[in-house]
C-alpha atoms as a PDB file:
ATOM      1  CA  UNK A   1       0.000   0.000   0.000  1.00  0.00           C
ATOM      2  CA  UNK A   2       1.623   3.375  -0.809  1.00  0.00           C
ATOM      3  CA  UNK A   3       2.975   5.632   1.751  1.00  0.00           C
ATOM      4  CA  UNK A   4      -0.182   8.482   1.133  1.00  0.00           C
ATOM      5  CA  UNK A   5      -2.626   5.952   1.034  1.00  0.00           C
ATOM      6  CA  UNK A   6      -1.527   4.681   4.749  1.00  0.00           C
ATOM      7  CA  UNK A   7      -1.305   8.170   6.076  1.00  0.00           C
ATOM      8  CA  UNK A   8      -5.188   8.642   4.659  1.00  0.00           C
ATOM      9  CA  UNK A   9      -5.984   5.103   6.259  1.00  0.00           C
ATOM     10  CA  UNK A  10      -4.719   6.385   9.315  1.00  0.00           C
ATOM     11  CA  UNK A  11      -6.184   9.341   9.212  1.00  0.00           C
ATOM     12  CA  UNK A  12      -9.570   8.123   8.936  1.00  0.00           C
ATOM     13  CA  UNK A  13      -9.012   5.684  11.856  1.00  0.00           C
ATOM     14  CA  UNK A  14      -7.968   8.306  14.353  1.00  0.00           C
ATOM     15  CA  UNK A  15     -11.243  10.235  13.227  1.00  0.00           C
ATOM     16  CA  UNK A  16     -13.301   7.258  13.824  1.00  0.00           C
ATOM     17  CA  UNK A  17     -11.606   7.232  17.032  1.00  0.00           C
ATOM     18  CA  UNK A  18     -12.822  10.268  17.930  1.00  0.00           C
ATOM     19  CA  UNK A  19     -16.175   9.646  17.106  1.00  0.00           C
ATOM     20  CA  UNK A  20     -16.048   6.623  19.112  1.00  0.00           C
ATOM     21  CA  UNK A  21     -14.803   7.946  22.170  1.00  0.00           C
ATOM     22  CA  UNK A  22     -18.277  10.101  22.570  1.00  0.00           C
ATOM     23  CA  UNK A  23     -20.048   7.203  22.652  1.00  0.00           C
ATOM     24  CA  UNK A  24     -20.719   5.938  26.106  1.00  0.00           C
ATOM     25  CA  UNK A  25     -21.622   2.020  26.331  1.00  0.00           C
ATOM     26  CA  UNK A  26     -24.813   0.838  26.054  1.00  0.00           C
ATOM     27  CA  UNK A  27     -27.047   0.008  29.670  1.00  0.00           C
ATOM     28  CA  UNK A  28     -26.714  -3.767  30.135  1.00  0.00           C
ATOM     29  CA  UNK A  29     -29.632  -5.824  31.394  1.00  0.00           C
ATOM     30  CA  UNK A  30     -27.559  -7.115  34.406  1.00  0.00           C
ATOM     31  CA  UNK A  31     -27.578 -11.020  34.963  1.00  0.00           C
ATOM     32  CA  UNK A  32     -28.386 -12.275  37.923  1.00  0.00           C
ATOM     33  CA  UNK A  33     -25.367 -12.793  40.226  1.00  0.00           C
ATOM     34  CA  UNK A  34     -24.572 -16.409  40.135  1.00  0.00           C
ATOM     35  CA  UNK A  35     -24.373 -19.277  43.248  1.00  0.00           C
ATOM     36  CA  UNK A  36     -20.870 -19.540  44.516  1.00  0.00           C
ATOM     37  CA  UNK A  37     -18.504 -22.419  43.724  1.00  0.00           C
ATOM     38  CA  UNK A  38     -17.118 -24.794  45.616  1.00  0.00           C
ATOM     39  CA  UNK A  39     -14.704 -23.584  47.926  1.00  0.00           C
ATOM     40  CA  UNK A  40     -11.608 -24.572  46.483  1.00  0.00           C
ATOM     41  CA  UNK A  41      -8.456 -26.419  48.104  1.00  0.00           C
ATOM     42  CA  UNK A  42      -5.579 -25.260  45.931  1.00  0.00           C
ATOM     43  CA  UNK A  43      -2.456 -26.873  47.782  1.00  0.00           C
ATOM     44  CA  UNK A  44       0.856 -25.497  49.319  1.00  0.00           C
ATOM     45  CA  UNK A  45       3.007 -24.170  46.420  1.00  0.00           C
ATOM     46  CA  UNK A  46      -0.013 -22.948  44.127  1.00  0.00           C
ATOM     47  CA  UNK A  47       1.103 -19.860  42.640  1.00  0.00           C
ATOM     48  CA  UNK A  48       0.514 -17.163  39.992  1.00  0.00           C
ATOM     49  CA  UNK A  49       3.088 -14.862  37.928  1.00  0.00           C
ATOM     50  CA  UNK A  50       2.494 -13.304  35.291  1.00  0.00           C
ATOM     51  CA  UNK A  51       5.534 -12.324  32.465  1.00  0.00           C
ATOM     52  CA  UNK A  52       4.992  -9.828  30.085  1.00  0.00           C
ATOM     53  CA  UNK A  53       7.002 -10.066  26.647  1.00  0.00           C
ATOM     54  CA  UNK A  54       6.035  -6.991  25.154  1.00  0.00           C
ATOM     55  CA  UNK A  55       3.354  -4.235  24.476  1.00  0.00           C
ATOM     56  CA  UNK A  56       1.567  -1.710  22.251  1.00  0.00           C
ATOM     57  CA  UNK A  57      -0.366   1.091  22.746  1.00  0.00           C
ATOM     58  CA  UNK A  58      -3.878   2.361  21.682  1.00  0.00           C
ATOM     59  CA  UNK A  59      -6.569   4.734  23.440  1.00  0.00           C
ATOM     60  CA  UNK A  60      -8.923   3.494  25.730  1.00  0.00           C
ATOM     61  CA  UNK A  61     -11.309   4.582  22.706  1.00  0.00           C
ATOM     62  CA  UNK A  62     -10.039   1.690  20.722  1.00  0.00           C
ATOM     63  CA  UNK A  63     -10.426  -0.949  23.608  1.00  0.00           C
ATOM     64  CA  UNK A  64     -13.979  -0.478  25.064  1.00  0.00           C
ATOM     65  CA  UNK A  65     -16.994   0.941  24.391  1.00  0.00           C
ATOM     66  CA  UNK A  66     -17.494   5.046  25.780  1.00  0.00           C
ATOM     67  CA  UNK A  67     -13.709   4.511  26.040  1.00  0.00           C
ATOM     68  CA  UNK A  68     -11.659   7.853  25.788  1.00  0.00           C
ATOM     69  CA  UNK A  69      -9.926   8.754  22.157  1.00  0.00           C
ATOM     70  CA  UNK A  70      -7.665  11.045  24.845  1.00  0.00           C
ATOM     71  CA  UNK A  71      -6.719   8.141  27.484  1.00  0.00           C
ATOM     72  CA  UNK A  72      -3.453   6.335  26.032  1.00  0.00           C
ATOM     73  CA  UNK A  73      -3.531   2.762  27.207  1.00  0.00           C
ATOM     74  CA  UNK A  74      -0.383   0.054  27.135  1.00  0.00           C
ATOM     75  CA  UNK A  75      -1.816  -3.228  25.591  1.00  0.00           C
ATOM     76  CA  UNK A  76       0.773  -5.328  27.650  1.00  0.00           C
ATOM     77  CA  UNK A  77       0.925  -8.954  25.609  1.00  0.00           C
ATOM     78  CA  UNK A  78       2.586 -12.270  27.683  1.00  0.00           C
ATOM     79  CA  UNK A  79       1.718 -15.276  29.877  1.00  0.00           C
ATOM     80  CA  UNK A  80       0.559 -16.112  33.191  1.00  0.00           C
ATOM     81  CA  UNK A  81       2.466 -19.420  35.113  1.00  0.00           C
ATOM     82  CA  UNK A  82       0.257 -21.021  37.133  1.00  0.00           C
ATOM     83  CA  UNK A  83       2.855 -23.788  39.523  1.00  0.00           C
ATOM     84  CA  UNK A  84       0.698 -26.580  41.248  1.00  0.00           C
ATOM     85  CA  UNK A  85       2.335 -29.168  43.031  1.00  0.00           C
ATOM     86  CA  UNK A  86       0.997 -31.808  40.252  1.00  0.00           C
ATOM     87  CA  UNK A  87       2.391 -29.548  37.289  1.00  0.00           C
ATOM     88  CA  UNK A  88       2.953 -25.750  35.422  1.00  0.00           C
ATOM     89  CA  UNK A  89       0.554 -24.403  33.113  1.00  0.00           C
ATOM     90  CA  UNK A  90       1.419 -21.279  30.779  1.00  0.00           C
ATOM     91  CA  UNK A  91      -1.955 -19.462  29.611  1.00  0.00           C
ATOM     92  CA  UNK A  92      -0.409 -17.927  26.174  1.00  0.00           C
ATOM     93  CA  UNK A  93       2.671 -17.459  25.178  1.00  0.00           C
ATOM     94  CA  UNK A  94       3.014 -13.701  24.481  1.00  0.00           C
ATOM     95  CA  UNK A  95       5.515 -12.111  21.698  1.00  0.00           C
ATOM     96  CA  UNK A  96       7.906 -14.726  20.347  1.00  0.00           C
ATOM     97  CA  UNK A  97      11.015 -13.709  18.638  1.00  0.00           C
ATOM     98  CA  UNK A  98       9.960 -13.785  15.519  1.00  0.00           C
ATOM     99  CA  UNK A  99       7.791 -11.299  16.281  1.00  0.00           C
ATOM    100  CA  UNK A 100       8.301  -8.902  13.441  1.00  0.00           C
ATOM    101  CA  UNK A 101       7.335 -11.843  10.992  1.00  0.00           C
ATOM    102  CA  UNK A 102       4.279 -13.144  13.218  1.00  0.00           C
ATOM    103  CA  UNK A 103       3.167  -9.556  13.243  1.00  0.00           C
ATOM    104  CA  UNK A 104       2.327 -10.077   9.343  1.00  0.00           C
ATOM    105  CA  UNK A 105      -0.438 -12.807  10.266  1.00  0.00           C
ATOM    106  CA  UNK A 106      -2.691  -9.630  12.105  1.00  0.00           C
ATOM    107  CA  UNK A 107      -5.392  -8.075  10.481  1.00  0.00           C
ATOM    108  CA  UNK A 108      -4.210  -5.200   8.251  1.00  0.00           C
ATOM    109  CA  UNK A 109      -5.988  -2.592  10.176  1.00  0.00           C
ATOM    110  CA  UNK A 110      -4.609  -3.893  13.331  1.00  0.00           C
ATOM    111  CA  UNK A 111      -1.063  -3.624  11.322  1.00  0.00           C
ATOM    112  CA  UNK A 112      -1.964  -0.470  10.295  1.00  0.00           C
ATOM    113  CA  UNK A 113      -2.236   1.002  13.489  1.00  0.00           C
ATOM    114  CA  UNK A 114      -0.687  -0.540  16.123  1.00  0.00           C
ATOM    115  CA  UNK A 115       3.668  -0.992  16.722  1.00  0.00           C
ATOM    116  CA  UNK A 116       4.160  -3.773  18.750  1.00  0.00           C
ATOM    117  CA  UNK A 117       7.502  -3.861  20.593  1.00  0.00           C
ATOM    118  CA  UNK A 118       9.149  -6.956  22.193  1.00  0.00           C
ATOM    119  CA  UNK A 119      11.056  -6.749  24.954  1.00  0.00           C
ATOM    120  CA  UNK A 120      12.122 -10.185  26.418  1.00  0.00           C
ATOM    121  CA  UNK A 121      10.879 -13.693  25.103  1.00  0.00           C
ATOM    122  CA  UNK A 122       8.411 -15.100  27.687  1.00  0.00           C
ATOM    123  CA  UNK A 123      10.989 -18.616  27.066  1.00  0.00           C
ATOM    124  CA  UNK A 124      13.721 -16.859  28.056  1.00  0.00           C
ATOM    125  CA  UNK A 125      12.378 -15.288  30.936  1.00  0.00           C
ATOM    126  CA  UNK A 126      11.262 -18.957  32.033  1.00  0.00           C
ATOM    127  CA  UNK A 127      15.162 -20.000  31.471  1.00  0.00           C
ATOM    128  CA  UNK A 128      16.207 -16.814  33.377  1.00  0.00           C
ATOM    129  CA  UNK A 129      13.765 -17.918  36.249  1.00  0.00           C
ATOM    130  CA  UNK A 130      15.225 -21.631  36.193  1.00  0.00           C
ATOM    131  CA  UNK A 131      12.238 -22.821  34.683  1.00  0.00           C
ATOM    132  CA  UNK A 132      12.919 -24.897  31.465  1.00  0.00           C
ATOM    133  CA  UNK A 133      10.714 -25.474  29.299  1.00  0.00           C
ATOM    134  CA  UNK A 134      10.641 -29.090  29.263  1.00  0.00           C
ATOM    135  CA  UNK A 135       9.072 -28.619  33.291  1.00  0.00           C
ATOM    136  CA  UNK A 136       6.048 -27.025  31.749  1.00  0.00           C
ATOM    137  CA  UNK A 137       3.441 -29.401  31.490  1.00  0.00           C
ATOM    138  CA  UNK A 138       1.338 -27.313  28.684  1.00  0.00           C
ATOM    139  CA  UNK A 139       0.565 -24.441  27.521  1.00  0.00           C
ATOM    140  CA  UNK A 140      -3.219 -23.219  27.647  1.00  0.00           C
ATOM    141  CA  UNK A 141      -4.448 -21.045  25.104  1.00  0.00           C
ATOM    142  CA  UNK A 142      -7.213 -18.548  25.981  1.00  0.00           C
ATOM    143  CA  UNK A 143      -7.722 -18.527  22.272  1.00  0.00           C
ATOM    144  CA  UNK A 144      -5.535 -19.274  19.205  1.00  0.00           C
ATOM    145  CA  UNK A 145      -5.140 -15.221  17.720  1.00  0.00           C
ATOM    146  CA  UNK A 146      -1.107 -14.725  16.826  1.00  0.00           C
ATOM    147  CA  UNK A 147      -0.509 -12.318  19.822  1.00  0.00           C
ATOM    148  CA  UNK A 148      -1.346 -15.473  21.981  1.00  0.00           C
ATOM    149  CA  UNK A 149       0.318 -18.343  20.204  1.00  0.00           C
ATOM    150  CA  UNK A 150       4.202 -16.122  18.804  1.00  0.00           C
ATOM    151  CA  UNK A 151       6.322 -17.418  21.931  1.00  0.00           C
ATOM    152  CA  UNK A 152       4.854 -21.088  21.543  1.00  0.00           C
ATOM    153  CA  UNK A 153       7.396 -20.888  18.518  1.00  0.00           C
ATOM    154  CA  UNK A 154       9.977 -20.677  20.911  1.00  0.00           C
ATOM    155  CA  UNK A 155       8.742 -23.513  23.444  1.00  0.00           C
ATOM    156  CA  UNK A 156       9.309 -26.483  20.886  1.00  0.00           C
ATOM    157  CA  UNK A 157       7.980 -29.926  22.678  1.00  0.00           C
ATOM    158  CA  UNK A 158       5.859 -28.469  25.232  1.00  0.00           C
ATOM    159  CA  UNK A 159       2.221 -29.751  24.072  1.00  0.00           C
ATOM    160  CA  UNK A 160      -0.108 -27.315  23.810  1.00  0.00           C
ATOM    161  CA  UNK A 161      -3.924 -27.410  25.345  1.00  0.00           C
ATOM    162  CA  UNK A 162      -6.679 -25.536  23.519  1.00  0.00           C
ATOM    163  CA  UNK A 163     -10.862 -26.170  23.761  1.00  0.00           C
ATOM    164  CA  UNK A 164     -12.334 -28.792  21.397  1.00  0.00           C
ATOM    165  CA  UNK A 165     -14.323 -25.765  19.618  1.00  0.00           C
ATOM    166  CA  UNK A 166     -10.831 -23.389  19.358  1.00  0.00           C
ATOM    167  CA  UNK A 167      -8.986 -26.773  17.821  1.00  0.00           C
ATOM    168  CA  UNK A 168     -11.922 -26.899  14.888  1.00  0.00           C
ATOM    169  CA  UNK A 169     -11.281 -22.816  14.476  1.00  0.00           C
ATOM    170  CA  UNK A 170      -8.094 -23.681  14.024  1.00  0.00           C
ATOM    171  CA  UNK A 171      -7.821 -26.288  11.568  1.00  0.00           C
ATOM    172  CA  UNK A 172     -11.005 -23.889   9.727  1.00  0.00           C
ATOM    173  CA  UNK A 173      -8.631 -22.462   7.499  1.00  0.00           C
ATOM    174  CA  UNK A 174      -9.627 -19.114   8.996  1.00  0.00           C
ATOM    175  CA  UNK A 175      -6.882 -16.479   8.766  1.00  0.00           C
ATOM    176  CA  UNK A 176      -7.260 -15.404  12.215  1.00  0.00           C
ATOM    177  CA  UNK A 177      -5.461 -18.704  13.709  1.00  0.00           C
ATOM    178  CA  UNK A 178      -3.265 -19.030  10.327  1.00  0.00           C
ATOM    179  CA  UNK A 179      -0.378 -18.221  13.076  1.00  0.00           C
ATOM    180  CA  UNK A 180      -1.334 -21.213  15.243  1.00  0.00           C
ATOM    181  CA  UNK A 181      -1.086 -23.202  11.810  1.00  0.00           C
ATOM    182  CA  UNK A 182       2.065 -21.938  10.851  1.00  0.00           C
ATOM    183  CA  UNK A 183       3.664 -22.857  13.878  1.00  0.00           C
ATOM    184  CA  UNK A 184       2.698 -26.101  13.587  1.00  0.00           C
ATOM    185  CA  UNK A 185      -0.295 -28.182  14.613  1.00  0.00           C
ATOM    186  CA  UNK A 186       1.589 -31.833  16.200  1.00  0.00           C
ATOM    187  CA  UNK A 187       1.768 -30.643  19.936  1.00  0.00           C
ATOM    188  CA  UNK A 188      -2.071 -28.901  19.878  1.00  0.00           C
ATOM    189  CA  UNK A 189      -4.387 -31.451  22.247  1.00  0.00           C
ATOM    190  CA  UNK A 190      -7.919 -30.628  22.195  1.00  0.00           C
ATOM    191  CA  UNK A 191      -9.989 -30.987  25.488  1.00  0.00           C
ATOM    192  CA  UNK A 192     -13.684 -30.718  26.772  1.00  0.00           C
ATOM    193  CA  UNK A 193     -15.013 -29.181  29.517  1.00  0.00           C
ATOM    194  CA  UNK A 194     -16.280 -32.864  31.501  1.00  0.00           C
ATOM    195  CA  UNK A 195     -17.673 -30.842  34.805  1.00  0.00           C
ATOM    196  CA  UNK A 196     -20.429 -29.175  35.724  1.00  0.00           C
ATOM    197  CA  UNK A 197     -21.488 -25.328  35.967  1.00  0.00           C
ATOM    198  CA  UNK A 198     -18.985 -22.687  37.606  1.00  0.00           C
ATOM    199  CA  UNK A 199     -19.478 -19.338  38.673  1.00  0.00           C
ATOM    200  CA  UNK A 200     -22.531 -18.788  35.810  1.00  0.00           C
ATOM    201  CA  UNK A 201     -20.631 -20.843  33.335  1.00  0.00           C
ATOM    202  CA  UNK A 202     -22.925 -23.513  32.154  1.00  0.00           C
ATOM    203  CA  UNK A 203     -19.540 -26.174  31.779  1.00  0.00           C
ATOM    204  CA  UNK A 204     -16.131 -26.739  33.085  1.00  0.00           C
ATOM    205  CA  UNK A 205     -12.556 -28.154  33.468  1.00  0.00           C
ATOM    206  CA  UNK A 206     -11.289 -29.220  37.026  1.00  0.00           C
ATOM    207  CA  UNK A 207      -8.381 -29.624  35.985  1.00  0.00           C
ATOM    208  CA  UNK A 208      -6.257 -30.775  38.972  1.00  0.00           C
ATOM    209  CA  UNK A 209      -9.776 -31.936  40.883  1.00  0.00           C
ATOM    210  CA  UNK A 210      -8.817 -29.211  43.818  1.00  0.00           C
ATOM    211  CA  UNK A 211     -10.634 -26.337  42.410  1.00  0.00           C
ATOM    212  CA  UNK A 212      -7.266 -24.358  41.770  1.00  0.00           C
ATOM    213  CA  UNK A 213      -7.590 -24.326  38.079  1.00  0.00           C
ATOM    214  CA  UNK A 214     -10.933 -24.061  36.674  1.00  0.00           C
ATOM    215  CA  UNK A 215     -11.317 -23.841  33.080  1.00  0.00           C
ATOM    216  CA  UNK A 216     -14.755 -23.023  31.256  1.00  0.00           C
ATOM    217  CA  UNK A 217     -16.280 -22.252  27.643  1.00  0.00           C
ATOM    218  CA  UNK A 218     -16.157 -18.682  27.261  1.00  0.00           C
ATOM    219  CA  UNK A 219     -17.059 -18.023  23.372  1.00  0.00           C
ATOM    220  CA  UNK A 220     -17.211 -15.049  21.315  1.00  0.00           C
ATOM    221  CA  UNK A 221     -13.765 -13.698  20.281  1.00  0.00           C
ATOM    222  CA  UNK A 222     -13.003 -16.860  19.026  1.00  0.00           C
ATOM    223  CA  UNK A 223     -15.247 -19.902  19.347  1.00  0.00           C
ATOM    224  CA  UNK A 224     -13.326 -21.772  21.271  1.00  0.00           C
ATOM    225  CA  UNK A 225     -12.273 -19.404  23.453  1.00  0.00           C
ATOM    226  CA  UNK A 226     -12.252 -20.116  27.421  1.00  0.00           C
ATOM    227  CA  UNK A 227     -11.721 -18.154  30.511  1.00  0.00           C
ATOM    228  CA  UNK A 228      -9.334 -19.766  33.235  1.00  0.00           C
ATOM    229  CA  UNK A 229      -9.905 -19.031  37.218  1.00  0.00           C
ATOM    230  CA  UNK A 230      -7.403 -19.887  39.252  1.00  0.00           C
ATOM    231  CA  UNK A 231      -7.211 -20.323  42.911  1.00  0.00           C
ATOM    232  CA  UNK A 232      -3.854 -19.605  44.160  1.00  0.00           C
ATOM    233  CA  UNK A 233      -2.703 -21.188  47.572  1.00  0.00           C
ATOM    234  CA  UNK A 234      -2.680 -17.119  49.353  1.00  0.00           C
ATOM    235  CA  UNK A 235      -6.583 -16.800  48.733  1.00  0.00           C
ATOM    236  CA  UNK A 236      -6.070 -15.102  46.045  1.00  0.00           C
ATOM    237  CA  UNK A 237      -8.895 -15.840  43.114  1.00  0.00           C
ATOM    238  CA  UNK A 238      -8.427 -14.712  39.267  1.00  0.00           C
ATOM    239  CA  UNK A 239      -9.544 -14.614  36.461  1.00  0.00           C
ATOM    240  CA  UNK A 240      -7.943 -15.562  33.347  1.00  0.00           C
ATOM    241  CA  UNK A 241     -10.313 -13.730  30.521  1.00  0.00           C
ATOM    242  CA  UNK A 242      -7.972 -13.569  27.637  1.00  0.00           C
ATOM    243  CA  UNK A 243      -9.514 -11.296  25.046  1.00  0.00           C
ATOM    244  CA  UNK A 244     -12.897 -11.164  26.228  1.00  0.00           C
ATOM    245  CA  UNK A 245     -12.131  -7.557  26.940  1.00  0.00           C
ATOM    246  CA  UNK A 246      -8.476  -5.849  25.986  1.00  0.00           C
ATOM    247  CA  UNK A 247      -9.472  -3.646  29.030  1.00  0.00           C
ATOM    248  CA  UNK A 248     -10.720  -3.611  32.750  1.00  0.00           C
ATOM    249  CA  UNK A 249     -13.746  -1.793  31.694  1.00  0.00           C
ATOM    250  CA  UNK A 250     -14.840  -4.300  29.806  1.00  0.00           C
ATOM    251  CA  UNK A 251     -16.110  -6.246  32.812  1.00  0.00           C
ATOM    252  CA  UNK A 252     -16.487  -3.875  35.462  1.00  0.00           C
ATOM    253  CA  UNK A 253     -18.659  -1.223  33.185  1.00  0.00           C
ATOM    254  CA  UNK A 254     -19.249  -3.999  31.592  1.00  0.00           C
ATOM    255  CA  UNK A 255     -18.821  -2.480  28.365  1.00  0.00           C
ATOM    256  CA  UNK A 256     -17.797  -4.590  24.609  1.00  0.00           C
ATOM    257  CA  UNK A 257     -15.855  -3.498  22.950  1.00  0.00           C
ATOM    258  CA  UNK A 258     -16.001  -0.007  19.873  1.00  0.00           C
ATOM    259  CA  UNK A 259     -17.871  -0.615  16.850  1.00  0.00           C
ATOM    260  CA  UNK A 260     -14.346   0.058  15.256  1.00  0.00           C
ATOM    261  CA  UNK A 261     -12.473  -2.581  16.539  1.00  0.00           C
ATOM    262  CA  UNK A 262     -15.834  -5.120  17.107  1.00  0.00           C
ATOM    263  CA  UNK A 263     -14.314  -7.236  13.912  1.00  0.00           C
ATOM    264  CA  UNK A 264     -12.286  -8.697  16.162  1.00  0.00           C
ATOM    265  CA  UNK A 265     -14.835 -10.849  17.568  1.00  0.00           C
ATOM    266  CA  UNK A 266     -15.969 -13.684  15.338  1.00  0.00           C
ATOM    267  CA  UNK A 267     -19.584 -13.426  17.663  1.00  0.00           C
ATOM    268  CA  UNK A 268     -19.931 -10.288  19.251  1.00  0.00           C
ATOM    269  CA  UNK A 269     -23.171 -11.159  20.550  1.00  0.00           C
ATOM    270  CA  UNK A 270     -21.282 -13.780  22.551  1.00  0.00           C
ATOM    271  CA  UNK A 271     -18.420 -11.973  23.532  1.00  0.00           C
ATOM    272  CA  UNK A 272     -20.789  -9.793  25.191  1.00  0.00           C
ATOM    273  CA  UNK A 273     -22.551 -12.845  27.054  1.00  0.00           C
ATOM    274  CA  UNK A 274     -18.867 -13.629  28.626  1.00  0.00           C
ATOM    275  CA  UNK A 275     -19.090  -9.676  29.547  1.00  0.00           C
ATOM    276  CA  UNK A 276     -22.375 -10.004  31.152  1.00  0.00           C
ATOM    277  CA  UNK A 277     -21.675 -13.363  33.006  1.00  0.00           C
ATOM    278  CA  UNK A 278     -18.208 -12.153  34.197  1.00  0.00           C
ATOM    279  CA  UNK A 279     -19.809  -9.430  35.857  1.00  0.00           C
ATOM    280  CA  UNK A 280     -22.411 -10.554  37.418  1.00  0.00           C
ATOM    281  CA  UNK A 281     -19.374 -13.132  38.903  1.00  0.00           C
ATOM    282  CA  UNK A 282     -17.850 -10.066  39.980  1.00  0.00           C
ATOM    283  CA  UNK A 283     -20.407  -9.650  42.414  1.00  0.00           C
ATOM    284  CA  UNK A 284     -20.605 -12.793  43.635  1.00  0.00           C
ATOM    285  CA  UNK A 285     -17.063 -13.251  44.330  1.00  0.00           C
ATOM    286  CA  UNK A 286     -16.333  -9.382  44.661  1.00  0.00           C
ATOM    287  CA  UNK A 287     -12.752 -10.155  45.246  1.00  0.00           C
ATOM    288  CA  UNK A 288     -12.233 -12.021  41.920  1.00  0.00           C
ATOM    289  CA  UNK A 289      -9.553 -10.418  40.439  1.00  0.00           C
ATOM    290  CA  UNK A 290      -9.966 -10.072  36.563  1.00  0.00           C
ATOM    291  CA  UNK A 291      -7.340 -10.593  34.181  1.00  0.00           C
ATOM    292  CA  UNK A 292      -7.655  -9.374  30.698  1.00  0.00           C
ATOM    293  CA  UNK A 293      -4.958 -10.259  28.421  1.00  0.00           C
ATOM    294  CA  UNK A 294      -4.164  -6.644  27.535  1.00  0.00           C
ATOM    295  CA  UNK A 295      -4.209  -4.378  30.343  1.00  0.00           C
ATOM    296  CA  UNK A 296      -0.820  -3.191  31.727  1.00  0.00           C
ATOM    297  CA  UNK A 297      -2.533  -1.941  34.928  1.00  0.00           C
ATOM    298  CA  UNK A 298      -3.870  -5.149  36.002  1.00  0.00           C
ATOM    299  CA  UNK A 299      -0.855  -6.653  35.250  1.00  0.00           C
ATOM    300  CA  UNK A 300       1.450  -4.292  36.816  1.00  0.00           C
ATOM    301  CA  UNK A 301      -0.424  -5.778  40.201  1.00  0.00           C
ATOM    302  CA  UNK A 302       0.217  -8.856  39.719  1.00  0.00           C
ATOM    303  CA  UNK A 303       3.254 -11.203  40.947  1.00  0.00           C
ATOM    304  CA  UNK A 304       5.982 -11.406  38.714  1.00  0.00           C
ATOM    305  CA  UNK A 305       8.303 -13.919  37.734  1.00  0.00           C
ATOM    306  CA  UNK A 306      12.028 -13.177  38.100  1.00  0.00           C
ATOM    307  CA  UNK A 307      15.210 -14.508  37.851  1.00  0.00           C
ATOM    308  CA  UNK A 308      16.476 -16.931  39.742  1.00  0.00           C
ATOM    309  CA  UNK A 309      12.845 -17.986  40.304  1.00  0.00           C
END
């Protein structure tokens, strides 16, 4: 695409941004706050860390519905360890280090305006931490998009979990998961959700039978994609909503996200269901601390990794 034909595409996309960030979300018919789970029994040891790899940057108007075109937001991209006694789980992968070349598999308006900048592989920030990778038992996608899946390129032999639904997106042909093809399909294993309902979720994953990892359907941005709550072994409850919402907002307001940027979504009518239900678990559990795969301010609260372990 020519140089002036960019700058015009640009153009037009920081107008629509401005548009967009008069537009205050819509009032949500609020759900009905759902019965509490079972109390969970995560053992000695259970513990959370997140590791960012890299970030971008966008306005809050591009993220969330009524979002400011005047609030500058970090888009933080990474994974979250989760260490149980029985094994480690990596939710995503973040930026790998062929970064610059994954980049090419985005959207082109997403390419068009956004910069993405890696700053340390999530694998070598596992190595740094005395973590190899051959200790991690899998990595669990939230959903199979190429911000998610770029460091799994640089975790060769560690199998990789995603939902029965996101494995048939996958192998679709779709070019949103033509990343997670690239990279290669032989260590993807597909799962179900054998368990009953959690937290307003109508299905889930036990997945170490101790209520410390909890893993349930949450489509919508993809149609396999899942949200993970973990327990950790402090008290401390999250959850793991991937891209759900790129921002806090999303849930608390709740609010889906801009018009503008709604493509994303494969069903945006479902993405807004996960809204709705993750809210309404907000105020059941008001504690639960929410985790979207974006947000550099929820992040920068959590515990990070760091080397040496």
């Amino acid at each position: 695409m020519p140089r002036s034909q960019n700058l015009l595409t640009l153009s037009a996309l920081c107008a629509a941004l401005a548009i967009a960030g008069c537009a205050a979300p819509p009032a949500a018919a609020q759900l009905a706050p759902p019965a509490a789970p079972p109390e969970p029994h995560p053992p000695a040891g259970t513990t959370l860390t997140a590791i960012a790899s890299g970030s971008t940057h966008a306005t809050a108007a591009m993220a969330y519905e009524g979002g400011r075109s005047d609030d500058m937001r970090t888009f933080v991209a990474g994974a979250i360890l989760v260490q149980h006694p029985k094994g480690r789980l990596l939710f995503d992968a973040g930026y790998g280090h062929d970064l610059a070349e994954h980049f090419k598999t985005a959207p082109k308006l997403m390419q068009l305006a956004a910069k993405p900048h890696l700053d340390e592989t999530v694998a070598a920030q596992l190595a740094a931490a005395g973590v190899p990778a051959s200790s991690l038992t899998a990595v669990v996608l939230t959903h199979a998009h190429w911000d998610h899946v770029s460091g799994v390129a640089d975790l060769p032999g560690v199998p990789v979990w995603v939902s029965g639904a996101e494995m048939g997106f996958i192998r679709s042909g779709d070019s949103d998961a033509e990343l997670a093809r690239r990279i290669g399909l032989a260590a993807y294993h597909a799962y179900d959700f054998p368990d009953g309902p959690y937290l307003g979720f109508a299905r889930s994953w036990d997945v170490f039978k101790d209520g410390s990892v909890v893993l349930v359907p949450a489509p919508g941005h993809t149609p396999g994609s899942i949200v993970a709550f973990v327990n950790t072994s402090d008290g401390k409850r999250y959850a793991l909503i991937g891209d759900a919402a790129w921002q806090s907002e999303g849930v608390e307001l709740p609010a889906q996200k801009p018009l503008l940027t709604r493509f994303v979504d494969k069903d945006p009518a479902a993405t807004w269901q996960t809204l709705r239900q993750l809210h309404a678990a907000k105020q059941t559990l008001p504690d639960l601390i929410v985790v979207p795969a974006h947000d550099a301010r929820v992040w920068a609260r959590l515990p990070h990794l760091a080397p040496g372990g």
